[in-house]
C-alpha atoms as a PDB file:
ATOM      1  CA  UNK A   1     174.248  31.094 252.025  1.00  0.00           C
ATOM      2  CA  UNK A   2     171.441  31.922 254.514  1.00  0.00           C
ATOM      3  CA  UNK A   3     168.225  30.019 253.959  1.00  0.00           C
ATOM      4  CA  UNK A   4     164.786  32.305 254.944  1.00  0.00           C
ATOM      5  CA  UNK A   5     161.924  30.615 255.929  1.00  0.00           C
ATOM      6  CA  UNK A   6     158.478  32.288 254.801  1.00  0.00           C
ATOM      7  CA  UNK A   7     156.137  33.246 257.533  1.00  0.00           C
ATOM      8  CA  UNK A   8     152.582  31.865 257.051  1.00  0.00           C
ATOM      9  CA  UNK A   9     151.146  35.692 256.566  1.00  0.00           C
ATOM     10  CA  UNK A  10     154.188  36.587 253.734  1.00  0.00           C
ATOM     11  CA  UNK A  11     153.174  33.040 252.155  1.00  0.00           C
ATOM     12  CA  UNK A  12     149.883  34.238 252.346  1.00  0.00           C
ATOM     13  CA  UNK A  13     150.391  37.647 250.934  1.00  0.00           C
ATOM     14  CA  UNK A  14     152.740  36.481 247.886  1.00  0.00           C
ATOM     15  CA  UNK A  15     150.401  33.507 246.768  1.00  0.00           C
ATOM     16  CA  UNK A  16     147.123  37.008 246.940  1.00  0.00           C
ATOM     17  CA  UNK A  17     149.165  38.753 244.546  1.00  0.00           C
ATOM     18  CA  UNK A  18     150.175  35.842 242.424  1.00  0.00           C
ATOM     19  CA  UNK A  19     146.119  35.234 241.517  1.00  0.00           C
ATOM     20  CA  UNK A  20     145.225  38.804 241.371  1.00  0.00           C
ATOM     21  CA  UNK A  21     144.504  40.513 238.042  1.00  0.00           C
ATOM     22  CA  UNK A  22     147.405  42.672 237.233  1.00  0.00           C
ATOM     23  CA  UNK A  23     145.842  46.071 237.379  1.00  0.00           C
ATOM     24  CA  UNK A  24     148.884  48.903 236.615  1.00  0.00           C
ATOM     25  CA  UNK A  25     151.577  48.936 233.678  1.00  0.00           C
ATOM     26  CA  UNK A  26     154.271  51.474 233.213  1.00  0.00           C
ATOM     27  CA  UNK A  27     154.413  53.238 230.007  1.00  0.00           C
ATOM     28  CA  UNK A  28     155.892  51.087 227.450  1.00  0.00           C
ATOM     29  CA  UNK A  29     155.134  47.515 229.239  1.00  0.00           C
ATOM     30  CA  UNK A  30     153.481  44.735 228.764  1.00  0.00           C
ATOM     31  CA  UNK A  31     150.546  43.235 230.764  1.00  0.00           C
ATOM     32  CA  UNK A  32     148.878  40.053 230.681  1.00  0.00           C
ATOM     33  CA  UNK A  33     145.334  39.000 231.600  1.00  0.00           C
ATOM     34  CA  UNK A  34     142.321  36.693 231.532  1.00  0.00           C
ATOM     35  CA  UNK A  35     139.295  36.448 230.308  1.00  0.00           C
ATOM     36  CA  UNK A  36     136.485  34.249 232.107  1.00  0.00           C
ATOM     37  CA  UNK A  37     133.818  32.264 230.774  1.00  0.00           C
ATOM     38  CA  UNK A  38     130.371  34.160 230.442  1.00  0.00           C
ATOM     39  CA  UNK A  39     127.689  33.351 232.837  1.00  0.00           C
ATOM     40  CA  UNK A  40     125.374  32.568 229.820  1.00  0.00           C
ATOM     41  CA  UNK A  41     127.856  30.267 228.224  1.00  0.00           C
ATOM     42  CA  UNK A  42     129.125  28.122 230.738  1.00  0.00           C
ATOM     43  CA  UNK A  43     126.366  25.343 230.465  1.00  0.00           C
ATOM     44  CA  UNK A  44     127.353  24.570 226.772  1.00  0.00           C
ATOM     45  CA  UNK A  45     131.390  25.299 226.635  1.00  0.00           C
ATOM     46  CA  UNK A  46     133.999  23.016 228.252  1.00  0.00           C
ATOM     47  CA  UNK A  47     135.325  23.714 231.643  1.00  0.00           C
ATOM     48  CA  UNK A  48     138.562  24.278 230.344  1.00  0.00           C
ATOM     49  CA  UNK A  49     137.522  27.328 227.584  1.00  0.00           C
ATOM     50  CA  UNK A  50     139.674  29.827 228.433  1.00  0.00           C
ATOM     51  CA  UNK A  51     141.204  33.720 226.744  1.00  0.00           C
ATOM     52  CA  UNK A  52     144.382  35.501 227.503  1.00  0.00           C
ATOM     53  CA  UNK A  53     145.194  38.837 226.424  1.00  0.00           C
ATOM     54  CA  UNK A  54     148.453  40.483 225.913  1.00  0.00           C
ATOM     55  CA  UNK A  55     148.442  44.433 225.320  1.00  0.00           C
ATOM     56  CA  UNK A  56     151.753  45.799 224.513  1.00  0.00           C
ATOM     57  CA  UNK A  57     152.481  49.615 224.426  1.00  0.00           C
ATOM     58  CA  UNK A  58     154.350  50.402 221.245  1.00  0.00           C
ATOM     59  CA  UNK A  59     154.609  54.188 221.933  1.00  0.00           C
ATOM     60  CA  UNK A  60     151.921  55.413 219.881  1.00  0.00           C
ATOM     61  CA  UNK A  61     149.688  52.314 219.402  1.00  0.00           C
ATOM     62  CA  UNK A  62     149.391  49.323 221.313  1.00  0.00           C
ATOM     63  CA  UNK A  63     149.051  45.903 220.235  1.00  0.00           C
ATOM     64  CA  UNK A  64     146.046  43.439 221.626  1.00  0.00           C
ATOM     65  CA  UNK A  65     147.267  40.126 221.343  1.00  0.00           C
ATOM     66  CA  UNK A  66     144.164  37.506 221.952  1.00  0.00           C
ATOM     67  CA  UNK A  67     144.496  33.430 222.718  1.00  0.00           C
ATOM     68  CA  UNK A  68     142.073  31.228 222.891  1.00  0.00           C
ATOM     69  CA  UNK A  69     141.393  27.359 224.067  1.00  0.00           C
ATOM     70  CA  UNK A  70     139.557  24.879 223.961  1.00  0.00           C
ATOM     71  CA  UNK A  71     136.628  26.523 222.207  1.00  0.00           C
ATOM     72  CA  UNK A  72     134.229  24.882 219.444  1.00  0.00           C
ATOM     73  CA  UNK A  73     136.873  24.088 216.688  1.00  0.00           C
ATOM     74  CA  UNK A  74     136.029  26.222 213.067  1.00  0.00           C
ATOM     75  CA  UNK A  75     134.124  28.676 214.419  1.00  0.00           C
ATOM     76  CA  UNK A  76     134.555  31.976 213.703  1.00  0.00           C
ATOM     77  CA  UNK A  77     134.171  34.436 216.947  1.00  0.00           C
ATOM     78  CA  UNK A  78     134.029  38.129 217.352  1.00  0.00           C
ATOM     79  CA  UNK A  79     135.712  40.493 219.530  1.00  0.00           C
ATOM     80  CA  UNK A  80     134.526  43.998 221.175  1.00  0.00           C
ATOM     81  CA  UNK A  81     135.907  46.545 223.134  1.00  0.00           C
ATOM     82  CA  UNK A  82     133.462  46.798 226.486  1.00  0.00           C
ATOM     83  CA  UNK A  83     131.696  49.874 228.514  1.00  0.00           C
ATOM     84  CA  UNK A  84     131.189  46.923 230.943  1.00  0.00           C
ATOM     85  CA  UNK A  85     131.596  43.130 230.379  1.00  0.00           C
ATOM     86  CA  UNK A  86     128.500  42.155 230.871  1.00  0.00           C
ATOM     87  CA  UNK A  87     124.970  43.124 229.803  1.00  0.00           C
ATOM     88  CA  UNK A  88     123.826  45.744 229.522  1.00  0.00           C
ATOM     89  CA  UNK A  89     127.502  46.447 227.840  1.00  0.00           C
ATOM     90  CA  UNK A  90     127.570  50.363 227.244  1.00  0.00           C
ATOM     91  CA  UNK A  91     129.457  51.576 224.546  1.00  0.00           C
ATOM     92  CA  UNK A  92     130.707  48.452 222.015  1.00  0.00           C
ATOM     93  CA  UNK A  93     133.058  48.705 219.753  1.00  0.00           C
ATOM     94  CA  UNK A  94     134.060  46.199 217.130  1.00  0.00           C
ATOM     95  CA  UNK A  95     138.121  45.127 216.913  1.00  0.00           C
ATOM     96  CA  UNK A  96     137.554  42.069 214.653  1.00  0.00           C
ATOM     97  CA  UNK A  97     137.465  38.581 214.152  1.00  0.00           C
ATOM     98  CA  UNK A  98     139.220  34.926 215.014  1.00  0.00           C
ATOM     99  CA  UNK A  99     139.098  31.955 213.883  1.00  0.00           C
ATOM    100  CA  UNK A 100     139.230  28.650 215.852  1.00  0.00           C
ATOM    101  CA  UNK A 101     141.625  25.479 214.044  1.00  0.00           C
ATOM    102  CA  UNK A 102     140.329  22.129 214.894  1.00  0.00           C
ATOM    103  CA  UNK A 103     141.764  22.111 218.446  1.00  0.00           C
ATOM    104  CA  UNK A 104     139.532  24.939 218.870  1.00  0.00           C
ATOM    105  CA  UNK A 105     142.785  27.462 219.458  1.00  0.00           C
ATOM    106  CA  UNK A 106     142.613  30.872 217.996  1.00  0.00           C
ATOM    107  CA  UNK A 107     144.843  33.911 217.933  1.00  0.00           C
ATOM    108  CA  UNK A 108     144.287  37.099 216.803  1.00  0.00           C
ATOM    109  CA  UNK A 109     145.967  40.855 216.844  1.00  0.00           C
ATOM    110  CA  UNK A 110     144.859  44.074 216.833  1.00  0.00           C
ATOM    111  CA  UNK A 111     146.580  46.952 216.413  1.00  0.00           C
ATOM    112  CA  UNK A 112     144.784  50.944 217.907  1.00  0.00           C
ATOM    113  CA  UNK A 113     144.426  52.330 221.287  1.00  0.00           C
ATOM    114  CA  UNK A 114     144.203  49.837 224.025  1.00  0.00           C
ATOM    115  CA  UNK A 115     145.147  51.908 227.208  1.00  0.00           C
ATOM    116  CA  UNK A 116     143.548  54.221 229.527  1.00  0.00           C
ATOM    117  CA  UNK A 117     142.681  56.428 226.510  1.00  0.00           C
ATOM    118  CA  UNK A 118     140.311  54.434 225.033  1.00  0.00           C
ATOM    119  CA  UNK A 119     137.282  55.960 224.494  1.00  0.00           C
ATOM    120  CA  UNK A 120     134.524  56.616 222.042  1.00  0.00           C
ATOM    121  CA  UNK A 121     132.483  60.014 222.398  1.00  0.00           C
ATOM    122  CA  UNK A 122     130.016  61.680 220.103  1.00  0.00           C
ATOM    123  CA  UNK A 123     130.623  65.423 219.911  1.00  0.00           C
ATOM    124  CA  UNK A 124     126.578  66.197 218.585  1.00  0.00           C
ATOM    125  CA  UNK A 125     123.781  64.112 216.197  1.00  0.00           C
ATOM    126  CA  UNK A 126     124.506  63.763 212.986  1.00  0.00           C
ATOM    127  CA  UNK A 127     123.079  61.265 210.705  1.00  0.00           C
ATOM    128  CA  UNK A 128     124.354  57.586 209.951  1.00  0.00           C
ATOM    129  CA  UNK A 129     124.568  55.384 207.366  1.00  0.00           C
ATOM    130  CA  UNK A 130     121.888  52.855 207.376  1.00  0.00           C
ATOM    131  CA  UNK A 131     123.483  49.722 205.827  1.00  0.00           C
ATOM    132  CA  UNK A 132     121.575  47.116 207.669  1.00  0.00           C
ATOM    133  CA  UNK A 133     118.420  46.744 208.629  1.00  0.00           C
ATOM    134  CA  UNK A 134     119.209  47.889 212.309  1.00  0.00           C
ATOM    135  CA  UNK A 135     121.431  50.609 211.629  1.00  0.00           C
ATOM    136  CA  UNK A 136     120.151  53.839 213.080  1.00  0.00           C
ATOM    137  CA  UNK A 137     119.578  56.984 210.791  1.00  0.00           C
ATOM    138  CA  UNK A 138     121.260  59.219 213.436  1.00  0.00           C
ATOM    139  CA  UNK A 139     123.790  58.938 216.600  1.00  0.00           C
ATOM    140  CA  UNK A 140     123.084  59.975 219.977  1.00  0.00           C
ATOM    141  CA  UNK A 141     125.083  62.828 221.176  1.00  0.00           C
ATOM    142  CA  UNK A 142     127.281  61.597 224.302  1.00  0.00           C
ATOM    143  CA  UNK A 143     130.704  63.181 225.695  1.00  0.00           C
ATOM    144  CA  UNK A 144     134.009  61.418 225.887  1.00  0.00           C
ATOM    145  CA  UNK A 145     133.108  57.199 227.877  1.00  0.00           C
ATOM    146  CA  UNK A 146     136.169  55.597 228.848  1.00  0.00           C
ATOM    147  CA  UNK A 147     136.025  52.046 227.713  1.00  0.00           C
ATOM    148  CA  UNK A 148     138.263  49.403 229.237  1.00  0.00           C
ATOM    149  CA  UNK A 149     136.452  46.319 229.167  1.00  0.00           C
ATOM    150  CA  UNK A 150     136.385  43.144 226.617  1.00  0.00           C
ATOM    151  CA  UNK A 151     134.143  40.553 225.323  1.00  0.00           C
ATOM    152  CA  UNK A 152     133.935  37.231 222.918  1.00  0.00           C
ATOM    153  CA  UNK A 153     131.070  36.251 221.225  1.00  0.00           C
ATOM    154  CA  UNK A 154     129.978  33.843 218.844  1.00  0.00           C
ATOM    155  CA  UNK A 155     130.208  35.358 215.285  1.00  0.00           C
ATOM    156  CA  UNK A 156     126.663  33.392 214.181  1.00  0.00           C
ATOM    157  CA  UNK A 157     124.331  32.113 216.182  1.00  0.00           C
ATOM    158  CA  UNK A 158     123.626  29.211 214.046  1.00  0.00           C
ATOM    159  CA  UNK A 159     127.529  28.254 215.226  1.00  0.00           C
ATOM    160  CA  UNK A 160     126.833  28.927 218.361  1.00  0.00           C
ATOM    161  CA  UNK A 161     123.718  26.272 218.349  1.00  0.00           C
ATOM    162  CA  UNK A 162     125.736  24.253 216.855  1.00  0.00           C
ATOM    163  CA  UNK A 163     128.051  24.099 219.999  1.00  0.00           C
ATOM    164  CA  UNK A 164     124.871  23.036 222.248  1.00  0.00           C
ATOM    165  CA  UNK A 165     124.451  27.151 222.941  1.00  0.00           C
ATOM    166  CA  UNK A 166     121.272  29.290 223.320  1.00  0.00           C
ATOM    167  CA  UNK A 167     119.985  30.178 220.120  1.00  0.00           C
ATOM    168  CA  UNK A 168     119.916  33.785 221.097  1.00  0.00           C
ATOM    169  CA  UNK A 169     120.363  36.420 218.351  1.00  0.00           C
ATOM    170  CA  UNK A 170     123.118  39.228 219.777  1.00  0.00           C
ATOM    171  CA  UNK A 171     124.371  42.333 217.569  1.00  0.00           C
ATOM    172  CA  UNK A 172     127.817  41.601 218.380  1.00  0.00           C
ATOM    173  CA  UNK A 173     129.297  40.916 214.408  1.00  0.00           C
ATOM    174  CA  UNK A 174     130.035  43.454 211.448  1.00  0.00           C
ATOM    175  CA  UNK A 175     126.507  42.043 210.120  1.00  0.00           C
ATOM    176  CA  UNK A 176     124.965  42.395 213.615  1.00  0.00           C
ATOM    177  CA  UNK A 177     123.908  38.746 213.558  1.00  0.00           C
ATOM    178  CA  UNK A 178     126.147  37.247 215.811  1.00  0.00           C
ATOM    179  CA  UNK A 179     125.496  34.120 219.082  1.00  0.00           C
ATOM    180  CA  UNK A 180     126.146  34.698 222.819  1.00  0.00           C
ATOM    181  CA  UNK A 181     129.136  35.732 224.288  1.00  0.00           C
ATOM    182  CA  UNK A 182     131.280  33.228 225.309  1.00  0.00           C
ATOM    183  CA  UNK A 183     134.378  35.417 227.131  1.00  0.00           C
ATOM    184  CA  UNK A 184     134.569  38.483 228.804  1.00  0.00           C
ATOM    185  CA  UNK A 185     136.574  40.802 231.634  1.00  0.00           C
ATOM    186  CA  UNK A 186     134.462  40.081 234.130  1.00  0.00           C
ATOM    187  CA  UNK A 187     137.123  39.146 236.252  1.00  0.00           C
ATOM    188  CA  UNK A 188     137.882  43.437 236.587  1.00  0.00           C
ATOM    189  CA  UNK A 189     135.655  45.720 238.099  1.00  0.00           C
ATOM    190  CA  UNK A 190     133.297  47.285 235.921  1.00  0.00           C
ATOM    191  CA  UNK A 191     134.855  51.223 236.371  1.00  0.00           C
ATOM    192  CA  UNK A 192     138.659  49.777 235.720  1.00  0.00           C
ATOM    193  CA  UNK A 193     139.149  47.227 233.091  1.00  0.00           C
ATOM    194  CA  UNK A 194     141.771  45.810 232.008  1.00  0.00           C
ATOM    195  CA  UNK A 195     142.735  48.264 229.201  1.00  0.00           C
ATOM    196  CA  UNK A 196     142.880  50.748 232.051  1.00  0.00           C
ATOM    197  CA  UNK A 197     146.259  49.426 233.314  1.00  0.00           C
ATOM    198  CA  UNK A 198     148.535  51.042 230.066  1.00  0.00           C
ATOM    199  CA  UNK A 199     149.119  54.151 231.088  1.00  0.00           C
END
């Protein structure tokens, strides 16, 4: 058996693609990916918070798969579907909830469209239902926005104090009272998440 020796530049090369987010998936893979610590939230979470993501095509659906670490144990965090990762955020749309356990692990899945067809698009106005006090009596009108971006945030803000957070009051929960956001896809660029690599 021959033994190869790596030149420094294919060393080089193979170590780039090792660390670079995986951005391409051929129908009916899986891909894996991070998700980084906010700006706003890395003062008051450990150095070691961390998300992965796991979207899996099933054919007609794909399934999100969400870990987290090393996040305030017992608290309750919400997830959303991104425009962009970071403020000002674009489009949002709400996937659900998880739960840390008192290591401060959760896991969650989520079952829809999480591919380069993800989008949300308002054909004309028509009025809403006004359930809480913010709702809006009426939608704007806006064609077909791509959306392949993700974010984490604290499901209450009084939680989110509670982990030595800004007190800052975010829409980001079914109630629309949720904390900052503690995870997101910045990692991506903001045109080509990472929802844009299921084909």
């Amino acid at each position: 058996m021959k033994k190869v020796l790596l030149t420094p530049a294919m060393t080089l090369a193979i170590a780039l693609i090792a660390i670079a987010p995986r951005a391409n998936a051929a129908d009916g893979d899986s891909i894996t990916f991070k998700m980084k610590v906010s700006a706003g939230a890395a003062a008051c979470l450990k150095t070691t918070a961390e998300g992965r993501v796991t979207i899996t095509d099933l054919g007609l659906v794909q399934k999100l798969h969400v870990e987290t670490a090393n996040l305030p144990p017992n608290t309750e965090f919400s997830v959303f579907l991104l425009q962009v990762p970071h403020s000002p955020f674009g489009l949002s749309w709400y996937q659900g909830d998880i739960r840390t356990n008192g290591d401060g692990r959760a896991v969650g899945d989520f079952a829809g469209i999480f591919s380069k067809e993800t989008f949300i698009m308002a054909p004309n106005v028509a009025p809403a239902p006004q359930v809480f006090r913010d709702d809006a009596a009426a939608n704007p009108a806006t064609p077909p926005v791509q959306i392949y971006h993700m974010g984490i945030w604290f499901a209450e803000p009084n939680a989110a104090v509670a982990a030595g957070c800004p007190s800052t009051v975010t829409p980001f929960d079914g109630d629309h009272q949720a904390g900052i956001q503690i995870l997101n896809t910045t990692n991506f660029p903001d045109a080509t998440g990472p929802l844009f690599a299921i084909q």
